[in-house]
Protein backbone atom coordinates (compact mmCIF):
# COMPACT_ATOMS: atom_id res chain seq x y z
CA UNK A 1 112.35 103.50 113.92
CA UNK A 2 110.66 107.13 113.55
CA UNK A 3 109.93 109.17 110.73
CA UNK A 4 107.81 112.24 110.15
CA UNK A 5 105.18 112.62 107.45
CA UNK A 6 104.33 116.08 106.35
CA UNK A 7 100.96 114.74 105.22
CA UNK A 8 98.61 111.87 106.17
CA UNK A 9 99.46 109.38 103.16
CA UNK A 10 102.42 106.90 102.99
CA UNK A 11 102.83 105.87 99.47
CA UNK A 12 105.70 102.62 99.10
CA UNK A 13 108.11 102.40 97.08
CA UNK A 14 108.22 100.10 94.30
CA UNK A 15 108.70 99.02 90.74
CA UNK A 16 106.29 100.79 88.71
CA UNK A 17 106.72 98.29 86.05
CA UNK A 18 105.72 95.25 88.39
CA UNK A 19 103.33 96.99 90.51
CA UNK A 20 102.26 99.78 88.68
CA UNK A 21 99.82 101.19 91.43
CA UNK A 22 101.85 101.01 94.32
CA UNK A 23 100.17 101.06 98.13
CA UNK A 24 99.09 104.28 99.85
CA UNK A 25 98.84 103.76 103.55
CA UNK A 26 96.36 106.44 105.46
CA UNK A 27 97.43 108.25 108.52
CA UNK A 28 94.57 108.43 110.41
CA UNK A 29 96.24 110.29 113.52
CA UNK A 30 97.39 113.20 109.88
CA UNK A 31 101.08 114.57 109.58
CA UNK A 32 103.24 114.07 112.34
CA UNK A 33 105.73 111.55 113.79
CA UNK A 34 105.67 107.91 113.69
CA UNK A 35 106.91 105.08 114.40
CA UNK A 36 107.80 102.19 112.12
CA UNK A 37 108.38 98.74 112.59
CA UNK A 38 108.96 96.39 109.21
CA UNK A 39 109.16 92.51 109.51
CA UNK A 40 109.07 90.22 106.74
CA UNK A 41 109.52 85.70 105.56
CA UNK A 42 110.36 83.98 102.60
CA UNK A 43 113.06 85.36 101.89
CA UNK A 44 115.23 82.58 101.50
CA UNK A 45 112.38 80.98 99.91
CA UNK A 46 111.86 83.51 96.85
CA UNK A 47 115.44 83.65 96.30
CA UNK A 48 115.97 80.00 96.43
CA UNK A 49 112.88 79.62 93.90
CA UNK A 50 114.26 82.23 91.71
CA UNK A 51 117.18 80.23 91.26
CA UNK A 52 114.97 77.81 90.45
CA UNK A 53 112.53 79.65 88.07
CA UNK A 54 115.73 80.95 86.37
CA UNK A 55 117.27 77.56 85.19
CA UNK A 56 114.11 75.70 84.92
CA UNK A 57 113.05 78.80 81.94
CA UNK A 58 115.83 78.73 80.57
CA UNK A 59 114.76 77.71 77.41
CA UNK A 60 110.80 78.19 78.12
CA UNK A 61 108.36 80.13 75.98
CA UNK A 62 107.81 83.76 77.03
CA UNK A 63 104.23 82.91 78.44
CA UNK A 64 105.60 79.87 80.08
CA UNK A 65 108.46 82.51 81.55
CA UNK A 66 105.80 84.87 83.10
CA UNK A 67 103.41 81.93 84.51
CA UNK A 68 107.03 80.86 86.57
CA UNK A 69 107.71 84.07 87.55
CA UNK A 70 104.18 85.34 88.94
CA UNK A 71 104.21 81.50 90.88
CA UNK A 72 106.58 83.30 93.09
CA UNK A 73 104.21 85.84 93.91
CA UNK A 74 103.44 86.02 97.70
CA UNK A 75 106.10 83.53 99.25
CA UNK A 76 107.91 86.95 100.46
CA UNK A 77 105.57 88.68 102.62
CA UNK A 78 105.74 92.04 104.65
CA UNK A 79 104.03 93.23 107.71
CA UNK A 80 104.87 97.06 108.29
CA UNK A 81 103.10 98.55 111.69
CA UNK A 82 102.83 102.32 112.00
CA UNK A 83 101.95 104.37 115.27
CA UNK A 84 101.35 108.25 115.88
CA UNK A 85 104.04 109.18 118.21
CA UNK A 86 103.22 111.49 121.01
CA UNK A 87 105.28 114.76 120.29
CA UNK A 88 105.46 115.25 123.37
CA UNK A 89 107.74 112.65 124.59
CA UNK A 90 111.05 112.55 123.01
């Protein structure tokens, strides 16, 4: 994939409200294009323990609730790669 920034930051998207200071990536080749390759696991994993999480808190206190949620934290991982692209070759 290849995208063009207009500035050397890459800020991702995400739910303020979960991560309220979401990730800023630095260019260090500065605006241009670039390409993009995402991969990620646990998938599956998180939805299948969601599932989980979701019937087993049913009924659970509110601090109980959050403690079952954030266990899920970091079974779904992400690698994203980024490259300056030469402008040159297209």
């Amino acid at each position: 994939m290849r995208f063009t920034s207009p500035t050397n930051v890459v800020v991702l998207d995400a739910d303020l409200v979960t991560l309220p200071d979401p990730p800023r990536i630095e260019l260090g080749a500065g605006p241009g294009g670039y390409g993009l390759a995402v991969g990620h696991v646990g998938r599956t994993e998180v939805q299948d323990a969601a599932r989980r999480v979701s019937d087993e808190t049913s009924r659970a206190s509110a601090e109980e609730t959050r403690a079952a949620w954030r266990s899920l934290d970091g079974i779904e991982r992400y690698l994203i790669r980024l490259w300056p692209l030469d402008e040159g070759a297209a």
